[in-house]
C-alpha atoms as a PDB file:
ATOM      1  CA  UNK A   1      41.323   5.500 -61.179  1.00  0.00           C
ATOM      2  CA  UNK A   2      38.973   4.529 -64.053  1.00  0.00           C
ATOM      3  CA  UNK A   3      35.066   6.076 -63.067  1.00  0.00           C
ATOM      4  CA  UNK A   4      32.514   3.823 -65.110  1.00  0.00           C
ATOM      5  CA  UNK A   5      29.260   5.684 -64.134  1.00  0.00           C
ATOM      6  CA  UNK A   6      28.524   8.652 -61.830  1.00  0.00           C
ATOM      7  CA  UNK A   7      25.274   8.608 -59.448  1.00  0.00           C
ATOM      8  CA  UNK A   8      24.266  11.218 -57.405  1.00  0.00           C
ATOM      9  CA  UNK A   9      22.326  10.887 -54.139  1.00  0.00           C
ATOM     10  CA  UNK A  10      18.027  11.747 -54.151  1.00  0.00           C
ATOM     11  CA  UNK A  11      16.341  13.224 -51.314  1.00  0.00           C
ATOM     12  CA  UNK A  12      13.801  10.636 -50.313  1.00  0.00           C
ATOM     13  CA  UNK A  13      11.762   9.868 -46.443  1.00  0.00           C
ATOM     14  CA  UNK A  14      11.090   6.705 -44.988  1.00  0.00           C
ATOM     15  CA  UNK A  15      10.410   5.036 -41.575  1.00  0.00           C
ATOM     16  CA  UNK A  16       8.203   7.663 -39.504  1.00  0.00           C
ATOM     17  CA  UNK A  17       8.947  10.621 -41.856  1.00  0.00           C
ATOM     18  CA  UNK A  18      13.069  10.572 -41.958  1.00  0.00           C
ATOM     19  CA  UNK A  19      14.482  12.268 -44.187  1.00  0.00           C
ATOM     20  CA  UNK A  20      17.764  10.450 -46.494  1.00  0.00           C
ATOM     21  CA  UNK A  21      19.765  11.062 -49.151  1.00  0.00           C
ATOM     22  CA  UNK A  22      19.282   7.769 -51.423  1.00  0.00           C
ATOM     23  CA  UNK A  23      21.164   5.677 -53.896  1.00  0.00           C
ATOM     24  CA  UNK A  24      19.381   2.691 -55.275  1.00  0.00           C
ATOM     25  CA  UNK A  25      19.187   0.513 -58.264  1.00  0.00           C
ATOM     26  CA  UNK A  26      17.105  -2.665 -57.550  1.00  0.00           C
ATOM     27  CA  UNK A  27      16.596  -3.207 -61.704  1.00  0.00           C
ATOM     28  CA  UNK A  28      19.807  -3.239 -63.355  1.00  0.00           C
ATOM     29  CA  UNK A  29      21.903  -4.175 -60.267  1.00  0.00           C
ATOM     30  CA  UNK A  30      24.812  -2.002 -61.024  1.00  0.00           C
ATOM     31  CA  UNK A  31      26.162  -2.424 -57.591  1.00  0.00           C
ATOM     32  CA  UNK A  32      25.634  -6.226 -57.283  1.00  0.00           C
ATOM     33  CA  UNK A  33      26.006  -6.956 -54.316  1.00  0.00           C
ATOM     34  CA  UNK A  34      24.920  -3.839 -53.073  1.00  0.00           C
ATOM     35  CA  UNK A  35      21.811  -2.480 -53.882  1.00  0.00           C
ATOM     36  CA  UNK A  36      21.125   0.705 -51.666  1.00  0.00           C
ATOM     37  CA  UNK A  37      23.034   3.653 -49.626  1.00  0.00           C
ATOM     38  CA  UNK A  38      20.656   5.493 -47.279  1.00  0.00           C
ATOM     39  CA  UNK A  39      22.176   8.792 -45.698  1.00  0.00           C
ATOM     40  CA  UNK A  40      20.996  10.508 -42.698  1.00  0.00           C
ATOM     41  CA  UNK A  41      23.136  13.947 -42.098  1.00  0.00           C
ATOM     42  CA  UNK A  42      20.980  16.517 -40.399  1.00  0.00           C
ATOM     43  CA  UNK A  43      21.082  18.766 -37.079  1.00  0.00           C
ATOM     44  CA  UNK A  44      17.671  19.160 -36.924  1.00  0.00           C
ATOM     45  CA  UNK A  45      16.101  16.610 -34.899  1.00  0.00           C
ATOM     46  CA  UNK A  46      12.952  17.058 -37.146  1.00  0.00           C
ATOM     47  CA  UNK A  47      14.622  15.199 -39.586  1.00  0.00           C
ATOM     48  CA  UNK A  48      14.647  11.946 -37.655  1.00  0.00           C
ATOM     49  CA  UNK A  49      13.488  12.122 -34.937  1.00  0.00           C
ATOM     50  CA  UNK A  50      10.131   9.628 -35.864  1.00  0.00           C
ATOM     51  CA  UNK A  51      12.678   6.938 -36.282  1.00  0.00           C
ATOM     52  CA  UNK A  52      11.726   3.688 -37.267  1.00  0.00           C
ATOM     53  CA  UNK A  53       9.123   2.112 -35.633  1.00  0.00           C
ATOM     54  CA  UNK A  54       9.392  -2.279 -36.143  1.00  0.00           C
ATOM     55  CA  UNK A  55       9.270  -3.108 -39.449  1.00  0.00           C
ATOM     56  CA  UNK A  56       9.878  -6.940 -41.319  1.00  0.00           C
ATOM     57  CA  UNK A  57      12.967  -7.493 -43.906  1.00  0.00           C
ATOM     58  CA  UNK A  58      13.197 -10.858 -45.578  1.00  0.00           C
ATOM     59  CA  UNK A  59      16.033 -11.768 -48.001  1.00  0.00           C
ATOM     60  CA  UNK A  60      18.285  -9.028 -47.340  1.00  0.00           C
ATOM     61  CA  UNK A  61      21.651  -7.710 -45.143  1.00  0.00           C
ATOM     62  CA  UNK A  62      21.208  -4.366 -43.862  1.00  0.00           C
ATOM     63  CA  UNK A  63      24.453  -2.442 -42.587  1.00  0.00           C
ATOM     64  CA  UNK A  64      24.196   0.631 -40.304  1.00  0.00           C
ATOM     65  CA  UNK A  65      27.265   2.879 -39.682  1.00  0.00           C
ATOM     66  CA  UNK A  66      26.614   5.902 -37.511  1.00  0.00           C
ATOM     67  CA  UNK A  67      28.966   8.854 -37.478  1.00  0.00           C
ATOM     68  CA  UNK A  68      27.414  10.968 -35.014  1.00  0.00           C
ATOM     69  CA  UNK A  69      24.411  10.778 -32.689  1.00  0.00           C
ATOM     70  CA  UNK A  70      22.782   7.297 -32.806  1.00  0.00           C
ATOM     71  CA  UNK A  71      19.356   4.736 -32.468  1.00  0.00           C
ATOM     72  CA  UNK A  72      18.689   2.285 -30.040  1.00  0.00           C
ATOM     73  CA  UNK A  73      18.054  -1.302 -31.976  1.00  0.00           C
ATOM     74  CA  UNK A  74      15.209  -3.509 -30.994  1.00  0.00           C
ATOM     75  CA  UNK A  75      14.732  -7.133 -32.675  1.00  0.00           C
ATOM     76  CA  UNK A  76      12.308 -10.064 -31.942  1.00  0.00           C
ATOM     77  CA  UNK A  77      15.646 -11.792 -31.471  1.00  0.00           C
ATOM     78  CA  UNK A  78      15.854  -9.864 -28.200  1.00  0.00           C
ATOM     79  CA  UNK A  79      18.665  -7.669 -29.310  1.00  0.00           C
ATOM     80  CA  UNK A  80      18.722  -4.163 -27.885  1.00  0.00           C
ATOM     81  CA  UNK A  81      21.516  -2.306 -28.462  1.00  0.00           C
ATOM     82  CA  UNK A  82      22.627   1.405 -28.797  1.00  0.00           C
ATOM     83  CA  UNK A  83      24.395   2.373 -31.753  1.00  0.00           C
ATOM     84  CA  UNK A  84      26.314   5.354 -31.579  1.00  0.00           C
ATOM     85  CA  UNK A  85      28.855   7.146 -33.296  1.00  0.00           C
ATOM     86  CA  UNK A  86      31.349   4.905 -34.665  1.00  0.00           C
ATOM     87  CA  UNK A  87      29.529   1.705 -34.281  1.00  0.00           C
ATOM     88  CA  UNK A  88      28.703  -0.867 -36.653  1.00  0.00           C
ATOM     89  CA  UNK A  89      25.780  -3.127 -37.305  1.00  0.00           C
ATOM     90  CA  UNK A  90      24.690  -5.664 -39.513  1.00  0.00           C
ATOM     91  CA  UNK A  91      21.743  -8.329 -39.845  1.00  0.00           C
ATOM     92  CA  UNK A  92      21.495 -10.714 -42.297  1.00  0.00           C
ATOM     93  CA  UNK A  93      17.681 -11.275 -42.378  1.00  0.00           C
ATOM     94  CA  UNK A  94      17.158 -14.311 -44.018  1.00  0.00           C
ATOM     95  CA  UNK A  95      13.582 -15.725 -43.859  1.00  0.00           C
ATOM     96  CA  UNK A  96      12.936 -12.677 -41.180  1.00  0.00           C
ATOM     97  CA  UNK A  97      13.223 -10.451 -38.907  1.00  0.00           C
ATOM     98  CA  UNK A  98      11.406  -7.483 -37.099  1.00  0.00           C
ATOM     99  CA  UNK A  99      13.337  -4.625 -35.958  1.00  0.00           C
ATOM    100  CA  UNK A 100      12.922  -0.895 -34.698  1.00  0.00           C
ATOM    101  CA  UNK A 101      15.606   1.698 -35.261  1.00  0.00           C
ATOM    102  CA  UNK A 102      14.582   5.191 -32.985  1.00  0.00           C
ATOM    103  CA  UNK A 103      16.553   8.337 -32.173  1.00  0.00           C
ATOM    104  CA  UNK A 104      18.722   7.896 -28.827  1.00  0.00           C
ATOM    105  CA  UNK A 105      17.352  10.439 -26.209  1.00  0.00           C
ATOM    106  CA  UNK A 106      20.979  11.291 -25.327  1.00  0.00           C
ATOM    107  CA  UNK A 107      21.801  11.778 -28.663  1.00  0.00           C
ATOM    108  CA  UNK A 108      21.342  15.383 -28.509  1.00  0.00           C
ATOM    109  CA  UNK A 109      23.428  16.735 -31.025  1.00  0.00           C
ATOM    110  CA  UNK A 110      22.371  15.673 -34.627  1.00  0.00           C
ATOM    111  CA  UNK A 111      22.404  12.712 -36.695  1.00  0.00           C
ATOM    112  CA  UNK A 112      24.555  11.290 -39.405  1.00  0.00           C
ATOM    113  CA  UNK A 113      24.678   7.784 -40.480  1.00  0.00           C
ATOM    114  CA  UNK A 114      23.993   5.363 -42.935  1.00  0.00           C
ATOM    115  CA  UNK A 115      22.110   1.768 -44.022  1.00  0.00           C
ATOM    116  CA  UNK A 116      23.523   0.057 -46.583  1.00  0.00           C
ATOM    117  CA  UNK A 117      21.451  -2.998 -48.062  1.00  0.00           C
ATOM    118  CA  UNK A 118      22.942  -6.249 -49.573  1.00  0.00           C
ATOM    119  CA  UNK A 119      21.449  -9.043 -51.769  1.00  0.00           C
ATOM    120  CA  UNK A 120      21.832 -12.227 -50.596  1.00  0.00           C
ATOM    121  CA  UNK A 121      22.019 -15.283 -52.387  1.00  0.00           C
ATOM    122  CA  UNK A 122      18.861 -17.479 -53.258  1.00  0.00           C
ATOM    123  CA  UNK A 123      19.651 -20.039 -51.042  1.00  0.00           C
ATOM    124  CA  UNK A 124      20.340 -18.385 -48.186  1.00  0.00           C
ATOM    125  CA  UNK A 125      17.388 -16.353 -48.195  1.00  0.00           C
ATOM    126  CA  UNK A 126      15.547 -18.336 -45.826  1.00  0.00           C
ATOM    127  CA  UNK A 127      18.344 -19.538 -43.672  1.00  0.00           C
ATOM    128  CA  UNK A 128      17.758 -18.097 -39.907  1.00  0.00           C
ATOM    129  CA  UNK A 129      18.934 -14.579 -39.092  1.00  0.00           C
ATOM    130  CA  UNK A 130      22.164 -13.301 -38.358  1.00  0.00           C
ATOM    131  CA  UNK A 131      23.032 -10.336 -35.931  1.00  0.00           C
ATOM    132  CA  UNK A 132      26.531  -8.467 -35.220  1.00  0.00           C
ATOM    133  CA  UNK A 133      27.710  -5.469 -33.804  1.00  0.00           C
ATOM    134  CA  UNK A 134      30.830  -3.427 -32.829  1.00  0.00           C
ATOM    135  CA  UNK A 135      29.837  -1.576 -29.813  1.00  0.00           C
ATOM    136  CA  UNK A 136      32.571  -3.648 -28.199  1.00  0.00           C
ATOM    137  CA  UNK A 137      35.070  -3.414 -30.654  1.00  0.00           C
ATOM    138  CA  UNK A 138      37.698  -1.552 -31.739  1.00  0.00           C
ATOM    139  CA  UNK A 139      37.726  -0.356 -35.342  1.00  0.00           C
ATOM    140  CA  UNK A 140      41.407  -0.879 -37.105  1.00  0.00           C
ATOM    141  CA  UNK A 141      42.788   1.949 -39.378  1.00  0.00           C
ATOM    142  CA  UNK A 142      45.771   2.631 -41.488  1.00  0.00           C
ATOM    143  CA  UNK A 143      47.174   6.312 -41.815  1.00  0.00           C
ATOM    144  CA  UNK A 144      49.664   7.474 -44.478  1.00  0.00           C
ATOM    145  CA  UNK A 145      52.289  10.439 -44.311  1.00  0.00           C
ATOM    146  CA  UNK A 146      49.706  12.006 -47.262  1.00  0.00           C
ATOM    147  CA  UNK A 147      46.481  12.830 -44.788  1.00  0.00           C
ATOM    148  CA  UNK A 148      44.580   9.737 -45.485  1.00  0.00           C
ATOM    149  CA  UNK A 149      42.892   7.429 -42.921  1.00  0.00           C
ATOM    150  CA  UNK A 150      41.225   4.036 -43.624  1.00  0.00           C
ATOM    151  CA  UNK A 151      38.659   2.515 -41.257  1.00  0.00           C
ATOM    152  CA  UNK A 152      37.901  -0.980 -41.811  1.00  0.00           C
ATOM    153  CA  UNK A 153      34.424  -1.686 -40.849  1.00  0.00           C
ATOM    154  CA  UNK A 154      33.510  -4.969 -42.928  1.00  0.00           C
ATOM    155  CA  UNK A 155      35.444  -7.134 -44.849  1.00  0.00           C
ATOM    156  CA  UNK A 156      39.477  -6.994 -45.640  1.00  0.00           C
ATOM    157  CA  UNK A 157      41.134  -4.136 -46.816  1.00  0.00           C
ATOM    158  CA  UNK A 158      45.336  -2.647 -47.127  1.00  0.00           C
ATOM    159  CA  UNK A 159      46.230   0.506 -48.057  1.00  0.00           C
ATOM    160  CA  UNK A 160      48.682   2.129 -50.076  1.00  0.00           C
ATOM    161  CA  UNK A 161      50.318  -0.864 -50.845  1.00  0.00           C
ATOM    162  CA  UNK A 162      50.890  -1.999 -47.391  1.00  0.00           C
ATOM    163  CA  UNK A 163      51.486  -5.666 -46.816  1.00  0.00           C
ATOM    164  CA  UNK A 164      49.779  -5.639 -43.499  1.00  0.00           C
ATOM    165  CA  UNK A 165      46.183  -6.020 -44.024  1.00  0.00           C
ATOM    166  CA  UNK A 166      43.550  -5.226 -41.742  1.00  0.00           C
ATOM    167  CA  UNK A 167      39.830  -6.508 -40.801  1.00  0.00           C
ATOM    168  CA  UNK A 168      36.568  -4.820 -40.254  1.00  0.00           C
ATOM    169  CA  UNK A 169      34.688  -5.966 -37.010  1.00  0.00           C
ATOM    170  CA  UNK A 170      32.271  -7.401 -39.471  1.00  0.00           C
ATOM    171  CA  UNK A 171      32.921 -10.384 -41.678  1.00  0.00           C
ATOM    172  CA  UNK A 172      30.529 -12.668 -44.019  1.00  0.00           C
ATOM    173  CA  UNK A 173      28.565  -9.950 -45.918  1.00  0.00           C
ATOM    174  CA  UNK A 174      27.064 -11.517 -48.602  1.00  0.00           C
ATOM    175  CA  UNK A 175      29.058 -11.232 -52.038  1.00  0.00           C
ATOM    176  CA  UNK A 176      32.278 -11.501 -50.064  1.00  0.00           C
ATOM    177  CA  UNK A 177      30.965  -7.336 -49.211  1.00  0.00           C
ATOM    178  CA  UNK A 178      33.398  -5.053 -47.720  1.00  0.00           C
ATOM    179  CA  UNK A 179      32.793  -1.410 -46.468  1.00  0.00           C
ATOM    180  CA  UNK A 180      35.438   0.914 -45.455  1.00  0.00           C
ATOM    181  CA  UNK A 181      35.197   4.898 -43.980  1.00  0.00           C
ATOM    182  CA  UNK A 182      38.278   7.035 -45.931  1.00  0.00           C
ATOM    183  CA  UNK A 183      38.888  10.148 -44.461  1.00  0.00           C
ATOM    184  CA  UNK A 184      41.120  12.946 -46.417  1.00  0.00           C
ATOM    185  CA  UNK A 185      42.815  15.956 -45.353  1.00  0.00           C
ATOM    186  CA  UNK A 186      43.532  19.184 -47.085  1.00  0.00           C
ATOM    187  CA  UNK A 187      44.885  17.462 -50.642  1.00  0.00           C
ATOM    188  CA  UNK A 188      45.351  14.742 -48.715  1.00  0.00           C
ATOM    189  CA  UNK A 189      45.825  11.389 -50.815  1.00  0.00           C
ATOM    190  CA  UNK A 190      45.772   7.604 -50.872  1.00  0.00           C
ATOM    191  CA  UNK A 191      45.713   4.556 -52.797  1.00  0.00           C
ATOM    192  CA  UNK A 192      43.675   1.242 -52.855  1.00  0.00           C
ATOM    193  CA  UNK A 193      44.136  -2.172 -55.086  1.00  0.00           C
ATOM    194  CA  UNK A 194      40.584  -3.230 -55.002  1.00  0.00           C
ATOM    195  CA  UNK A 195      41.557  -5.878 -58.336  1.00  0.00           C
ATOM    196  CA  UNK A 196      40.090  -9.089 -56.288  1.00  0.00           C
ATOM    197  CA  UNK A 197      36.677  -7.575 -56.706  1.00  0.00           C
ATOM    198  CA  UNK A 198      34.322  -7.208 -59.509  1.00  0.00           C
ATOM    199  CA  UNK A 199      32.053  -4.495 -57.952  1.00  0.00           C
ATOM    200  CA  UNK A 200      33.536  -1.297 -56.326  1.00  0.00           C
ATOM    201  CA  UNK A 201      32.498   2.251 -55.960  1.00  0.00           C
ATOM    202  CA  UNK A 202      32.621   5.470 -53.481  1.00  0.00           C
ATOM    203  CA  UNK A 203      30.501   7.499 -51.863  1.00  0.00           C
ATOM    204  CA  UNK A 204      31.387  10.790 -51.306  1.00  0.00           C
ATOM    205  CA  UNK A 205      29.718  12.121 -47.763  1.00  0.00           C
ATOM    206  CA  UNK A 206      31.718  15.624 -47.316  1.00  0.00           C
ATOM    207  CA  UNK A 207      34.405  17.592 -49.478  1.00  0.00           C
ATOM    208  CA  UNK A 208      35.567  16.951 -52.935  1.00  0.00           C
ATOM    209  CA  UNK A 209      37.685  14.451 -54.788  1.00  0.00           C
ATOM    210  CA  UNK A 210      39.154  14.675 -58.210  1.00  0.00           C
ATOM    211  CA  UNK A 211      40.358  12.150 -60.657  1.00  0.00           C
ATOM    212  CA  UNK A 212      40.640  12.337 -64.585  1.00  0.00           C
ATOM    213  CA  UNK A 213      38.204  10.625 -66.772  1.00  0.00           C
ATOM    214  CA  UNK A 214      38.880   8.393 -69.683  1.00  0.00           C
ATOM    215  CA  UNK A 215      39.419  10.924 -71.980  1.00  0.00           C
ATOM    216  CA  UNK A 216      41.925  12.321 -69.732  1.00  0.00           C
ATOM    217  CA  UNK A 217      39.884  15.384 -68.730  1.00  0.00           C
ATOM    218  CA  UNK A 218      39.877  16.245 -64.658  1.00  0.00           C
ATOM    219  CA  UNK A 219      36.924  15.926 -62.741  1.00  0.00           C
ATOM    220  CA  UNK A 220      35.519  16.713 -59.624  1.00  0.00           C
ATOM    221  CA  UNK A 221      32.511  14.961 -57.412  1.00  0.00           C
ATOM    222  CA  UNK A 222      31.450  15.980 -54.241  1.00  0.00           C
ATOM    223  CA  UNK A 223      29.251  15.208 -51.267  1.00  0.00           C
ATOM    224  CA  UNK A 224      26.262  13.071 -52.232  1.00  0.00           C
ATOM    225  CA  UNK A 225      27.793  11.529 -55.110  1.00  0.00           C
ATOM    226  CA  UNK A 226      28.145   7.669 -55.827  1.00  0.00           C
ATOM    227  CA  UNK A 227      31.348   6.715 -58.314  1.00  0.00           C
ATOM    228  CA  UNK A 228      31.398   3.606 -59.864  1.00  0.00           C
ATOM    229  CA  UNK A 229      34.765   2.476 -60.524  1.00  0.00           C
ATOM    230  CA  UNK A 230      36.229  -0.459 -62.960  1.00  0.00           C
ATOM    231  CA  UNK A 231      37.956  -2.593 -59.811  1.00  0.00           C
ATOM    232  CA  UNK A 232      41.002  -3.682 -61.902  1.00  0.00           C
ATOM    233  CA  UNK A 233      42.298  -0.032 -62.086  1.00  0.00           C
ATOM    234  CA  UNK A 234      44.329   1.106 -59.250  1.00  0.00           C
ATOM    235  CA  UNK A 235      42.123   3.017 -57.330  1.00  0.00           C
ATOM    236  CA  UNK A 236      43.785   6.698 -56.201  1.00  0.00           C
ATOM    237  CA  UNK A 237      41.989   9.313 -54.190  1.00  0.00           C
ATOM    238  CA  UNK A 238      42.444  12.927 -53.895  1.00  0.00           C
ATOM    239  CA  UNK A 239      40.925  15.509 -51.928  1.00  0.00           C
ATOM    240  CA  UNK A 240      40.627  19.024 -52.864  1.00  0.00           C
ATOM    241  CA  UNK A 241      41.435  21.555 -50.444  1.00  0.00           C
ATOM    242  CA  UNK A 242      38.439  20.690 -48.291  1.00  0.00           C
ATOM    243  CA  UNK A 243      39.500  17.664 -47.727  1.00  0.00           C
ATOM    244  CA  UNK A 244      37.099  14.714 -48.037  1.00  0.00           C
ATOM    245  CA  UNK A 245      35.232  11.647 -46.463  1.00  0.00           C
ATOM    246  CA  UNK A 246      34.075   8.665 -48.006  1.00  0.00           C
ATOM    247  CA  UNK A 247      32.259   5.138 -47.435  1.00  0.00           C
ATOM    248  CA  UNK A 248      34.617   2.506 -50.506  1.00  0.00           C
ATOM    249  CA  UNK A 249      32.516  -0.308 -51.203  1.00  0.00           C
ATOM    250  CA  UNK A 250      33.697  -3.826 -52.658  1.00  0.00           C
ATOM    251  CA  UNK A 251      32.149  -7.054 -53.440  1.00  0.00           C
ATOM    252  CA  UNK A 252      32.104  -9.529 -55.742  1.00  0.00           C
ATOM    253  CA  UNK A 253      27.929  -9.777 -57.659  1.00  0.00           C
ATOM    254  CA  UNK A 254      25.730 -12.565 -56.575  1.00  0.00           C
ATOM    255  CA  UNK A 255      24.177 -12.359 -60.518  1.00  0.00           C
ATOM    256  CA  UNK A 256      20.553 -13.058 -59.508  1.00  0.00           C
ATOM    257  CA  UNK A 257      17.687 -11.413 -60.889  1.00  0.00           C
ATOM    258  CA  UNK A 258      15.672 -10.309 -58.010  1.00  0.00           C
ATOM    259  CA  UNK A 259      12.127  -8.815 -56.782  1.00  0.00           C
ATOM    260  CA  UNK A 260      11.920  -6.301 -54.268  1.00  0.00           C
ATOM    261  CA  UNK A 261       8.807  -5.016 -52.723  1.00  0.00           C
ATOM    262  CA  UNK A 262       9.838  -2.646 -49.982  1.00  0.00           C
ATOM    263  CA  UNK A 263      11.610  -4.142 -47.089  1.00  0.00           C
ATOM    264  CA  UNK A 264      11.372  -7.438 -48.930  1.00  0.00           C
ATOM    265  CA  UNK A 265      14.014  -8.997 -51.413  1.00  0.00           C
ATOM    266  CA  UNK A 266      13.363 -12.190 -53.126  1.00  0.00           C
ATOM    267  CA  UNK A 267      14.027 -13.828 -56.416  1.00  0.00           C
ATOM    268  CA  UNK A 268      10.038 -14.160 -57.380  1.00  0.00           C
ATOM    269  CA  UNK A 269       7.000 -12.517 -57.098  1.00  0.00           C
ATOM    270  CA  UNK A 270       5.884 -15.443 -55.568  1.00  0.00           C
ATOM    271  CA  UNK A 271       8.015 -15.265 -52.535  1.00  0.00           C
ATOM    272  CA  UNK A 272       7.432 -11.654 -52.550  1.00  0.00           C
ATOM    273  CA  UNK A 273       3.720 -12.598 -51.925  1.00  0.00           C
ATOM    274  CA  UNK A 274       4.621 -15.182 -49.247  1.00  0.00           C
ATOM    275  CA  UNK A 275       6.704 -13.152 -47.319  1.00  0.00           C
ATOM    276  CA  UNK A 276       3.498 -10.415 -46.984  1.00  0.00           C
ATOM    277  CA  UNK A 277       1.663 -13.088 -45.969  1.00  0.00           C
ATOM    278  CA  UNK A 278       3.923 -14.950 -43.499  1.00  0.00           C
ATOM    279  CA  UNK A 279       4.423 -11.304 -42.258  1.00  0.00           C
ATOM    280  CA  UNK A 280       0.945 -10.424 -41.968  1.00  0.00           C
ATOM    281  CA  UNK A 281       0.357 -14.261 -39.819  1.00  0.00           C
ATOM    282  CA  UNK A 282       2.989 -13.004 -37.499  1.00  0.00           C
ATOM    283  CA  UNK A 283       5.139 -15.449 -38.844  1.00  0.00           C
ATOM    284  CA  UNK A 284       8.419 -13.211 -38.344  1.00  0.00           C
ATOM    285  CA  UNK A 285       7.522 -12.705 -34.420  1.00  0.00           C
ATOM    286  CA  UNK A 286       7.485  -9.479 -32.909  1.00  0.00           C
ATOM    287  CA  UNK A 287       9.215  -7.412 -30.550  1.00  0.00           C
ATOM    288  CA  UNK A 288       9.084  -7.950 -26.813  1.00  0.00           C
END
């Protein structure tokens, strides 16, 4: 597989003093459609446990997978649900919602999850909101006689050159977005054609992976690294003797200049400035 660009993970806090590994670009939109990976991995409940308390987006999709431990989700939709290890959620904002994400008081044995964040298209940023979750469904997967495991959780995906395809729980992420877990054993391997995309990358959670470079030197990236990858290329992965796990990302870029202003992602500053406002008028509702 052909890397374009290597990124590697900051420590950042957000929400009531959380503490995530981040991957962002909101300028050059190197990820179009995607434009952030937010890791929580920590067994100190110190690290999370603040949550985070209700907050607005606007012009957004935000998808949460949990690995282990979990939140419960609040909305002024009048969605509360627990997400736990293995689930799924997404919301496409739209013009807005309000939402809480806090620490399940069961959930007594660390944290690790993610929220990814998608663009959406101009004119569907102020179409109503959209809410889905997995917490009753059943992820699909693929295994291979090499050690690899694919977990669809958005989007369509085959594996190693399978003709049977098979569908995340989630479907209609802006930028035609899919999201997939791939789980390696010792020098496990496996292989993905990813060419119907424009936009694809990896990010590595635990182990190691190698591939060789363009100018045919090996590499190696581990945990907390983002690879960029040119879609067209066949895309093979290869643990080291660790084994590995990694989020694949795909999507196809909306090409839309944007504006983002913390939970808020427009195309002006304009509507950047009316979303504050329509925010701060209670114009997005609030939780019951």
């Amino acid at each position: 597989m052909r890397v374009i660009q290597r990124f590697s993970a900051l420590a950042a806090m957000d929400g009531d003093g959380v503490n995530i590994s981040r991957v962002s670009d909101f300028e050059q939109l190197r990820f179009d459609p995607f434009l952030m990976i937010d890791e929580i991995k920590s067994n100190d409940e110190q690290d999370f446990i603040g949550g985070f308390p209700p907050h607005p987006h606007r012009g957004v999709e935000t998808f949460t997978y949990i690995r282990k431990g979990g939140f419960e989700h609040r909305d002024q939709m009048g969605n509360v649900k627990p997400i736990r290890a293995g689930d799924v959620q997404w919301m496409s904002t739209g013009r807005g919602v309000v939402h809480s994400e806090m620490p399940l008081a069961d959930a007594n044995d660390g944290l690790h999850g993610f929220q990814i964040w998608l663009n959406m298209p101009a004119k569907d940023k102020m179409r109503p909101p959209i809410y889905q979750d997995s917490t009753q469904c059943i992820k699909p997967q693929q295994s291979n006689e090499h050690g690899a495991t694919l977990t669809a959780l958005a989007g369509h995906w085959g594996f190693n050159h399978s003709l049977e395809f098979i569908d995340g729980p989630i479907q209609g992420l802006a930028g035609e977005g899919a999201i997939a877990e791939l789980t390696l054993n010792e020098h496990g391997y496996g292989t993905l054609n990813l060419e119907r995309y424009h936009t694809a990358f990896v990010y590595i959670y635990q182990g190691e992976i190698h591939y060789v470079d363009e100018q045919g030197l090996r590499e190696t990236s581990g945990e907390g690294q983002l690879l960029l990858l040119d879609a067209v290329e066949l895309c093979h992965f290869q643990a080291e003797a660790c084994g590995a796990g990694l989020l694949i990302f795909a999507g196809n870029p909306i090409n839309e200049l944007i504006v983002q202003m913390g939970p808020f992602v427009m195309n002006t500053q304009a509507e950047i400035d009316q979303a504050v406002r329509d925010y701060q008028q209670g114009l997005f509702g609030q939780i019951e």
